[in-house]
Protein backbone atom coordinates (compact mmCIF):
# COMPACT_ATOMS: atom_id res chain seq x y z
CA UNK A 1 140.49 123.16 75.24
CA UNK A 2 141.07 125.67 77.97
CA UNK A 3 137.88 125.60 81.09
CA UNK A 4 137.07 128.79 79.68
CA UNK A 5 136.26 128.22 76.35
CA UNK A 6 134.77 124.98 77.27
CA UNK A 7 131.63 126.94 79.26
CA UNK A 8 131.65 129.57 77.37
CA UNK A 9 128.66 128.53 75.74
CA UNK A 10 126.73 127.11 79.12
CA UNK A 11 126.38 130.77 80.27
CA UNK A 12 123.70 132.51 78.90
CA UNK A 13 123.87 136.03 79.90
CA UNK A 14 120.63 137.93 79.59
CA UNK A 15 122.00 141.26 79.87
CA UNK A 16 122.70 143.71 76.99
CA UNK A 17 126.58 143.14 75.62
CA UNK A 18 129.00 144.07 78.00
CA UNK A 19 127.20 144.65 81.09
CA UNK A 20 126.04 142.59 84.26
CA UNK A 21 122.90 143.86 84.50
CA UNK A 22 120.76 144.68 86.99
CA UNK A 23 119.29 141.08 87.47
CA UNK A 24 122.91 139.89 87.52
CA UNK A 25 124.77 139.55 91.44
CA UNK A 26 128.35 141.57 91.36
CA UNK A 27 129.45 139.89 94.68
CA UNK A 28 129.73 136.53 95.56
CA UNK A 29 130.60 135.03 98.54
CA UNK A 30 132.48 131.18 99.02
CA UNK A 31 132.37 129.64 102.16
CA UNK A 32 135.35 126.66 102.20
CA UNK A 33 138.32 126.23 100.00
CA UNK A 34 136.95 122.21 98.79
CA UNK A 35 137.34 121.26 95.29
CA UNK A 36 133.49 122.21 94.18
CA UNK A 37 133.94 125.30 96.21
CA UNK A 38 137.47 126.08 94.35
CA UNK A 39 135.81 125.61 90.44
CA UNK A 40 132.72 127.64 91.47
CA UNK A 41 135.15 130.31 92.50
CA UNK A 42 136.80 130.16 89.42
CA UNK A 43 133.87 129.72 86.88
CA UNK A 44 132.31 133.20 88.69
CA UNK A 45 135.63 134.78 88.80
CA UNK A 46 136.37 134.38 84.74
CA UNK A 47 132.95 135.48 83.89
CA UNK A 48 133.62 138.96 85.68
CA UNK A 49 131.91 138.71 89.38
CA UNK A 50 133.84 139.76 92.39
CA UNK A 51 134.62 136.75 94.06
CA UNK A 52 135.87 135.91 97.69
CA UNK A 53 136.38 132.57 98.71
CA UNK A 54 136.90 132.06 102.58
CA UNK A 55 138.28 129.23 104.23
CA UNK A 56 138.60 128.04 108.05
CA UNK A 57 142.28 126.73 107.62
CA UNK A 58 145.53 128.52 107.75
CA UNK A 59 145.93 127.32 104.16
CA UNK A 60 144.58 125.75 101.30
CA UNK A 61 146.37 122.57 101.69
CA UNK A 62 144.12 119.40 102.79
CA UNK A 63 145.62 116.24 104.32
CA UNK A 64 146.51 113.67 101.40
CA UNK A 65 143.61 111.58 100.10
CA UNK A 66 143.41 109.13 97.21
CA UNK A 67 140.59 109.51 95.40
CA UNK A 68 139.07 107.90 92.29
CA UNK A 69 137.22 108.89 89.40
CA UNK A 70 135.10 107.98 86.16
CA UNK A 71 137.02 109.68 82.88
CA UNK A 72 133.73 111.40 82.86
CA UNK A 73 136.36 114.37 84.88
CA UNK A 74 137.90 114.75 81.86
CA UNK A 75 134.60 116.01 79.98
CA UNK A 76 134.52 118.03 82.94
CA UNK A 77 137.54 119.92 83.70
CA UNK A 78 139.52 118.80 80.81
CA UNK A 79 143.44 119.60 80.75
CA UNK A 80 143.78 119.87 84.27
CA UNK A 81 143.49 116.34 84.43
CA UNK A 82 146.36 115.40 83.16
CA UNK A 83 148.10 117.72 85.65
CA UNK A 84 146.81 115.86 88.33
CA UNK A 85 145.75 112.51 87.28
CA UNK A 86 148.48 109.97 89.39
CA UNK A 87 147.55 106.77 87.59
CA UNK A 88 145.18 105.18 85.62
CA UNK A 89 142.89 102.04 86.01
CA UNK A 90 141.96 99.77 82.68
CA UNK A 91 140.69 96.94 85.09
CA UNK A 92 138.68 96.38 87.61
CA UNK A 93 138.38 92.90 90.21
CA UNK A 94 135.48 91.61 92.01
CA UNK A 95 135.42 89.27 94.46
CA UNK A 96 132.58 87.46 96.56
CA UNK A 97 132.89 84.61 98.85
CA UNK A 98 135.68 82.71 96.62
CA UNK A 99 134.30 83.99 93.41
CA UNK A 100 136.04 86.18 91.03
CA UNK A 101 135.89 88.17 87.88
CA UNK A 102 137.29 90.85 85.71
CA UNK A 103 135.70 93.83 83.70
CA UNK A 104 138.24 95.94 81.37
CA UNK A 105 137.44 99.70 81.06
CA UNK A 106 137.40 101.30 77.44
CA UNK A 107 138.82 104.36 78.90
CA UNK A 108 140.33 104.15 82.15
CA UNK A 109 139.59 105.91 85.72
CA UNK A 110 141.84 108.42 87.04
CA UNK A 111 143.63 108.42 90.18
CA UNK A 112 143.68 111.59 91.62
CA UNK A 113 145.98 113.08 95.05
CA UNK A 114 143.08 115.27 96.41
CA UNK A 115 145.98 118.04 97.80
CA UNK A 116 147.14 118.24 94.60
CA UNK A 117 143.82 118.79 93.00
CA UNK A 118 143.00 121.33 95.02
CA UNK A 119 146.20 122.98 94.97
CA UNK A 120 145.62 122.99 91.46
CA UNK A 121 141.66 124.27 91.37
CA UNK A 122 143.18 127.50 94.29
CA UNK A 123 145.85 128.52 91.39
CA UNK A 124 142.97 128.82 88.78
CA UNK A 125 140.83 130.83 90.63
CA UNK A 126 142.96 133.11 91.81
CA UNK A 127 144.50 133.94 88.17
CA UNK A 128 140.83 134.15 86.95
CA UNK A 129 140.56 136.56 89.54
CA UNK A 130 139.18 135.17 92.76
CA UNK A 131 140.30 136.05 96.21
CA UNK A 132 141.01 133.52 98.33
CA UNK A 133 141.23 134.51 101.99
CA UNK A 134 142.67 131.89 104.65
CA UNK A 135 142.17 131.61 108.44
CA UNK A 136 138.58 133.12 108.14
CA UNK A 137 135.88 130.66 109.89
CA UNK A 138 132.05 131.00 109.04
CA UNK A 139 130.22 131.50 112.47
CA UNK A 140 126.42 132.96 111.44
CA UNK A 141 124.77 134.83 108.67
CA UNK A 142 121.53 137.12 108.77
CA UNK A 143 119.83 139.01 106.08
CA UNK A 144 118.86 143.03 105.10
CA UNK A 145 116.79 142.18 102.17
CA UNK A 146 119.51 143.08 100.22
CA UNK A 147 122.56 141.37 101.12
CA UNK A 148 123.69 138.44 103.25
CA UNK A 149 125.60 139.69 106.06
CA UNK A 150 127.78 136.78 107.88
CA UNK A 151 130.22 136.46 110.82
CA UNK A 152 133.20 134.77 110.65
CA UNK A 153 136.02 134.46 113.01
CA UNK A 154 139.73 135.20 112.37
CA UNK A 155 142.70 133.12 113.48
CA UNK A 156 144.68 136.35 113.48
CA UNK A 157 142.06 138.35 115.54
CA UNK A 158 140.15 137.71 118.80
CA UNK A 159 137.15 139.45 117.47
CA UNK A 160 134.81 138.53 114.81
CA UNK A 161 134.06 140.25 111.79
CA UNK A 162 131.32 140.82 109.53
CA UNK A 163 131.35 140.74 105.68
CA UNK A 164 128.59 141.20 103.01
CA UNK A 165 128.17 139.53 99.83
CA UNK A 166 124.64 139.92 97.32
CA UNK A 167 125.07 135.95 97.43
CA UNK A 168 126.73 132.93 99.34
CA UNK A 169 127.80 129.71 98.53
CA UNK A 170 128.43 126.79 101.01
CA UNK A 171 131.04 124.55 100.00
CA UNK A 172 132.19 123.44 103.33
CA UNK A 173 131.68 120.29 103.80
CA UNK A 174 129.14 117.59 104.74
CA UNK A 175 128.25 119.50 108.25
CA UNK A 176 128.69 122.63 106.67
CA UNK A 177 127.79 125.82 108.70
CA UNK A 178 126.18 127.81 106.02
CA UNK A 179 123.41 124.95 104.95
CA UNK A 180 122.52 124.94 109.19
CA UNK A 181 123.00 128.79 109.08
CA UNK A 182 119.95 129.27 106.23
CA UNK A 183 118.08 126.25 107.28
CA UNK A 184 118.55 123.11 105.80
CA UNK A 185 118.53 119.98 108.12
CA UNK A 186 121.84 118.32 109.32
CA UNK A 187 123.07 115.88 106.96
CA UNK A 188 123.92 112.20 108.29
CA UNK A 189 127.11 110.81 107.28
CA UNK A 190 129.24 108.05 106.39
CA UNK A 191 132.80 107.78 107.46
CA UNK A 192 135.64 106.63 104.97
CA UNK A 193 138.94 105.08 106.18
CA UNK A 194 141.43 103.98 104.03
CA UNK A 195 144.80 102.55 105.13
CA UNK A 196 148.17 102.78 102.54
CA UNK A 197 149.92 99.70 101.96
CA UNK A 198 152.39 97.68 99.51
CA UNK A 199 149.87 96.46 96.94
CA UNK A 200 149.98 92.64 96.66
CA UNK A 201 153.09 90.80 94.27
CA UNK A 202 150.17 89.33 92.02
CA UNK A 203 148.78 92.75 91.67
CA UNK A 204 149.33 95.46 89.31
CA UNK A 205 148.87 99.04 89.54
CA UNK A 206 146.41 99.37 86.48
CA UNK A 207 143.94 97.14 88.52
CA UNK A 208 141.54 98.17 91.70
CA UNK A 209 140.04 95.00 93.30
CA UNK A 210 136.89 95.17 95.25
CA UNK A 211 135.62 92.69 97.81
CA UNK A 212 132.09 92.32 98.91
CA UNK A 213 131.69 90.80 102.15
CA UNK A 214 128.04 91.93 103.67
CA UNK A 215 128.67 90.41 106.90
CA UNK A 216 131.53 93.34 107.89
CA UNK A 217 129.72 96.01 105.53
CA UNK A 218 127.22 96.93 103.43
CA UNK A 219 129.45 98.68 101.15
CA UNK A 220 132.84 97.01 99.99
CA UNK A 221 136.63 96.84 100.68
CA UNK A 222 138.94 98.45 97.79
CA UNK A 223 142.60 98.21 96.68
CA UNK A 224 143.04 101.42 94.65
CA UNK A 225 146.97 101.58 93.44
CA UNK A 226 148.39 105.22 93.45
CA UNK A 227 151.62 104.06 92.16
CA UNK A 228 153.13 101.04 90.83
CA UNK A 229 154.07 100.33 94.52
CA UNK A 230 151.37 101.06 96.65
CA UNK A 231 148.07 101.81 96.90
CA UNK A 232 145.13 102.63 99.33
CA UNK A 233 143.00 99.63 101.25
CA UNK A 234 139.44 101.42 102.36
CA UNK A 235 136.10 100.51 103.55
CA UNK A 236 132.98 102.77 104.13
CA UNK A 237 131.19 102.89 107.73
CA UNK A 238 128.21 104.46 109.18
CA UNK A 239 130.90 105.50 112.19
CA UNK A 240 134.76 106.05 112.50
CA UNK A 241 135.47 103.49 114.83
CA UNK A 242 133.39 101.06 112.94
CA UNK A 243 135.34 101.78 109.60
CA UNK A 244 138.49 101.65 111.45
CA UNK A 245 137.78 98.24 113.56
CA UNK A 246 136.66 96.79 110.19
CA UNK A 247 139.61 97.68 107.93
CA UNK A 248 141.79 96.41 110.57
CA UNK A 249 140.08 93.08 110.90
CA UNK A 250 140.34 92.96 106.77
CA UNK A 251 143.99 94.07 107.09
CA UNK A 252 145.13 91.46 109.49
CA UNK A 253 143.36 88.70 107.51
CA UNK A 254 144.96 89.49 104.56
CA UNK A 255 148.09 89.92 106.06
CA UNK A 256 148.90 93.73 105.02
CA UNK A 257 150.91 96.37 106.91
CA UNK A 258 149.25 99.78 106.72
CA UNK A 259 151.82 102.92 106.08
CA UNK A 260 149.88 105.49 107.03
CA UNK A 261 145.81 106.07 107.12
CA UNK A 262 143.73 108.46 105.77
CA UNK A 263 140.03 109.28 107.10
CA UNK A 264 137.33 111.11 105.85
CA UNK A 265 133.32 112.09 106.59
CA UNK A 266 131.17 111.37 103.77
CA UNK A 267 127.39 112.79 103.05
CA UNK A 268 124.68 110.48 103.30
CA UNK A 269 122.72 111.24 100.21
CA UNK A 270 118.73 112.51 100.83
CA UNK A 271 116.62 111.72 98.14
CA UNK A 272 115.73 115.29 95.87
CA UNK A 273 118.01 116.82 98.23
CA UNK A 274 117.99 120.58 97.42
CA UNK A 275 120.14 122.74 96.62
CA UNK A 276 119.31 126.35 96.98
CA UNK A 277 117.23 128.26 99.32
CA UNK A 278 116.35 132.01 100.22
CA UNK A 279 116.63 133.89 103.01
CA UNK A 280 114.32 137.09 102.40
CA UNK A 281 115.24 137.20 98.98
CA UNK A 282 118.46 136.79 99.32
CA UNK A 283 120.45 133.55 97.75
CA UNK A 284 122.18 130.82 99.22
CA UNK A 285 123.73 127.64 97.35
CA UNK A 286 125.28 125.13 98.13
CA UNK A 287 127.79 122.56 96.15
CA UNK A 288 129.57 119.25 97.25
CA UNK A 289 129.75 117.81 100.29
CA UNK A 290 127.68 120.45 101.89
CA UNK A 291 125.34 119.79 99.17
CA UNK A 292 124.94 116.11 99.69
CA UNK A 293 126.08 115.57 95.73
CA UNK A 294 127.40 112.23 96.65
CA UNK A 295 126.76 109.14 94.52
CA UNK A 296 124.83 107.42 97.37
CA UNK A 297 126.09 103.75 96.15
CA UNK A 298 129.94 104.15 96.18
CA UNK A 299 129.87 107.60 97.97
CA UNK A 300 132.03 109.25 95.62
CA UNK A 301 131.47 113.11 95.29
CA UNK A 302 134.14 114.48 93.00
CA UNK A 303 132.70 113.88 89.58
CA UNK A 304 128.92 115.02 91.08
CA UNK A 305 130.65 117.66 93.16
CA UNK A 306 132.04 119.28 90.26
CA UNK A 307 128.84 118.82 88.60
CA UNK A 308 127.05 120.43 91.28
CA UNK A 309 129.49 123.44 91.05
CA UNK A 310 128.86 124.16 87.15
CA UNK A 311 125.40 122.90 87.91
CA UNK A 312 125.44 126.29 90.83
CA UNK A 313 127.46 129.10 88.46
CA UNK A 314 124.91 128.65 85.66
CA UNK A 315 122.30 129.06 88.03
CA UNK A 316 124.31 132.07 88.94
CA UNK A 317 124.80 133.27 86.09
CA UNK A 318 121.81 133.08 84.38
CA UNK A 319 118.91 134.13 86.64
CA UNK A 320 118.40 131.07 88.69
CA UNK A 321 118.16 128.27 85.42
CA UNK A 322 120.44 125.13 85.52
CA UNK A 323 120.25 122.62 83.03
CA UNK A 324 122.88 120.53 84.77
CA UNK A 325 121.14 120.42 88.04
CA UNK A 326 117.90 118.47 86.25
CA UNK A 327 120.74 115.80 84.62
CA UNK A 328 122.51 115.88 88.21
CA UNK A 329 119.49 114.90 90.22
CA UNK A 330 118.58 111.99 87.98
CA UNK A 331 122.15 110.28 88.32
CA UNK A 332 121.97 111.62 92.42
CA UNK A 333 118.42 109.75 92.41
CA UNK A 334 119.26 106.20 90.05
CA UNK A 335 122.73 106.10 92.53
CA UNK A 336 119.96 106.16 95.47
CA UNK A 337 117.78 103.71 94.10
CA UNK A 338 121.02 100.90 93.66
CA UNK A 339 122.24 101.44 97.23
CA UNK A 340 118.81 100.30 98.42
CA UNK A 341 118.74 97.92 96.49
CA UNK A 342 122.59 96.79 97.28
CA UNK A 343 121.89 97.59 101.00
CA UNK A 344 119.73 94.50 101.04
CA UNK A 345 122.44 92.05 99.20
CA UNK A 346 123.51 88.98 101.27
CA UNK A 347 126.77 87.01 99.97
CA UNK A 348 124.42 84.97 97.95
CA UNK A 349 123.37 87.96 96.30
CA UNK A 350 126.54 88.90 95.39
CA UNK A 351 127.81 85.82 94.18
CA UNK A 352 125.01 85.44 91.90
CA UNK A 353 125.77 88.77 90.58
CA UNK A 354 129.14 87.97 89.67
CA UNK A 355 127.97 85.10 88.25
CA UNK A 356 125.47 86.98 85.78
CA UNK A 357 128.22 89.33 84.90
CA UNK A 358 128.31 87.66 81.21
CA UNK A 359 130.69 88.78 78.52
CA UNK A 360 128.28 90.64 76.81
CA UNK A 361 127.56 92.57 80.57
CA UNK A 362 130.85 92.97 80.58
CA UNK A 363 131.18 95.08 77.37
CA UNK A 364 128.78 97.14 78.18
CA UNK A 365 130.58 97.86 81.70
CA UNK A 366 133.85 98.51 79.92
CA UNK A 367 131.58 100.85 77.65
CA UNK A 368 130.02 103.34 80.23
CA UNK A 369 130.86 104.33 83.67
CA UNK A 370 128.93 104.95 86.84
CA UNK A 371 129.23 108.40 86.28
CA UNK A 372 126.58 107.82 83.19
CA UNK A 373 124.30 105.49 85.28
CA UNK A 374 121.01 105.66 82.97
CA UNK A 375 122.51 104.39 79.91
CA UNK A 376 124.36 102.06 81.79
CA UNK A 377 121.68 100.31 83.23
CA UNK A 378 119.63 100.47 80.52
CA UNK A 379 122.80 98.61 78.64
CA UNK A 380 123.41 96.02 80.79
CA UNK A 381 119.98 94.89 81.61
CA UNK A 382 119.15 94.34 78.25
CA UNK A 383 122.05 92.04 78.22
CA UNK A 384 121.40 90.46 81.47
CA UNK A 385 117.60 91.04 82.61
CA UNK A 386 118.05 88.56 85.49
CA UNK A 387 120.10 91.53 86.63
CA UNK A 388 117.55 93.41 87.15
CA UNK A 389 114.86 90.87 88.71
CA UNK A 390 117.85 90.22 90.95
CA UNK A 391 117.97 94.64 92.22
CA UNK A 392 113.76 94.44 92.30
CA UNK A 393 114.01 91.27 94.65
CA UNK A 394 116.48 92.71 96.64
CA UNK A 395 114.12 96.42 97.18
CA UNK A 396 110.99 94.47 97.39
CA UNK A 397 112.10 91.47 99.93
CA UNK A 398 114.74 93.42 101.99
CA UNK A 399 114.59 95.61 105.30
């Protein structure tokens, strides 16, 4: 099933058949080329707005990134997918302090190459219609009442311009210019370093291994394989250097030899974070990073970024209602509630939570993905309720 037949139905148009209306916003302005940015573009762009996306960089090309995601992409975005999908995961291992186990998936996570995905996301919005213009940098943005007027600077010109568009949408990033611009605080971030290496000879490249180790972070290490070769080493940190000094230290004691390293600045998710604002009347949005629509306990934004960007063009398109933001919040908000919790783990913790990870736990892990959290949870601590009394000790007794 093509994108466009698959939300055909989430748009309900209000106006009479075959016109906008008067309600209805004929310009639309996208500030950064990232994925959530790129499928907003296109979702507008095939339902008839005028569409320009604008992006700092020469090109629409990002550094490489692996990136990993729940098959809930696939319900998603569909075909493209498989045009981008690198590898597959059907297993996942934990580790804690000399403890181990395994937990099978049903249906597997996708690896994706983020340059290729958004390589991939630039071609489909421009054939839907969308005009993507490089080299243009977002410097301000001011309002008539009627329009959004913003400055941006040119790479090919020593003097700013100024453009107009009945609406903007931020989509550049986790310090992103517009969300400062039309007054939403600073976000704090994370920072992600990962480090490509030869993945281990008792390792293979259907399996991502996690390691919790409390004492370096309060996130994890991960092994994700991106071919049957290789695969990326990471670690989360509330710093650069931090993440870098700590994935070295885990590198050397482990005896791998990093290839090549990739880095990357992560929201911090805000609790009920919002996600639209006006200035005089006039709307601004914004999706991803920029939006903060990162899963706060593994900080992965691609599933909730694209979420957040169908979540935006039905709010677009029909008058300001979005079912998918209501569904988005609650996954944003049960994702906030776990990294509190997990925040406060010692090793202990974790090795009892291996421990409690019964067979019947395990099914239900296999069965849903952290991309459906609710049901999940709900799931697994009816299997395991000590699961749970383990999360509430952890919130109630912890800093």
């Amino acid at each position: 099933m093509e994108l466009r037949t698959r939300y055909a139905k989430a748009w309900k148009r209000k106006e009479p058949s075959g016109s906008l209306g008067s309600y209805m916003p004929k310009d639309v302005a996208i500030i950064g080329g990232s994925a959530a940015g790129l499928l907003t573009a296109y979702l507008l762009a095939q339902r008839g707005l005028q569409v320009r996306l604008f992006e700092a960089s020469d090109s629409v090309a990002p550094p490489r990134r692996t990136l990993i995601a729940t098959n809930y992409l696939s319900g998603l975005i569909g075909p493209l997918c498989e045009g981008i999908a690198i590898n597959k995961i059907r297993q996942y291992e934990l580790f804690a302090d000399g403890r181990s186990t395994k937990i099978s998936l049903r249906r597997p996570d996708l690896i994706i190459e983020r340059s290729k995905l958004i390589h991939s996301l630039a071609v489909l919005a421009e054939e839907s219609g969308a005009q993507i213009l490089t080299g243009r940098r977002f410097l301000s943005m001011e309002t008539n009442g009627r329009q959004l007027n913003f400055i941006l600077s040119r790479n090919d010109n020593r003097w700013p311009v100024e453009e107009s568009a009945d609406i903007i949408v931020g989509a550049d990033g986790a310090l992103s210019k517009v969300a400062q611009s039309a007054g939403w605080p600073k976000q704090s971030t994370e920072s992600v370093f990962q480090a490509v290496v030869e993945l281990p000879k008792d390792m293979t490249s259907e399996t991502t291994r996690v390691w919790f180790a409390p004492e370096n972070t309060s996130y994890f290490y991960w092994l994700i394989p991106h071919s049957p070769t290789q695969g990326v080493l990471g670690v989360i940190g509330t710093e650069e250097r931090k993440a870098r000094g700590d994935l070295q230290g885990f590198l050397a004691r482990n005896a791998l030899v990093p290839i090549e390293f990739q880095t990357a600045s992560v929201p911090r998710y805000t609790y009920r974070i919002r996600f639209h604002r006006k200035m005089k009347g006039c709307h601004v949005y914004l999706v991803g990073d920029a939006a903060g629509h990162v899963k706060a306990s593994t900080v992965g934004g691609l599933v909730t970024g694209f979420r957040g960007a169908i979540g935006v063009a039905e709010a677009i398109l029909n008058g300001g209602s979005s079912r998918q933001f209501k569904a988005l919040r609650l996954e944003l908000d049960l994702h906030y509630l776990i990294r509190k919790g997990l925040n406060c783990f010692t090793l202990a913790d974790y090795v009892r939570l291996l421990d409690l990870l019964s067979p019947s736990v395990k099914h239900s892990l296999s069965l849903f993905n952290r991309d459906d959290t609710g049901r999940l949870l709900c799931h697994v601590f009816f299997r395991q309720p000590r699961l749970l009394l383990l999360g509430l000790r952890s919130l109630l007794t912890g800093q």
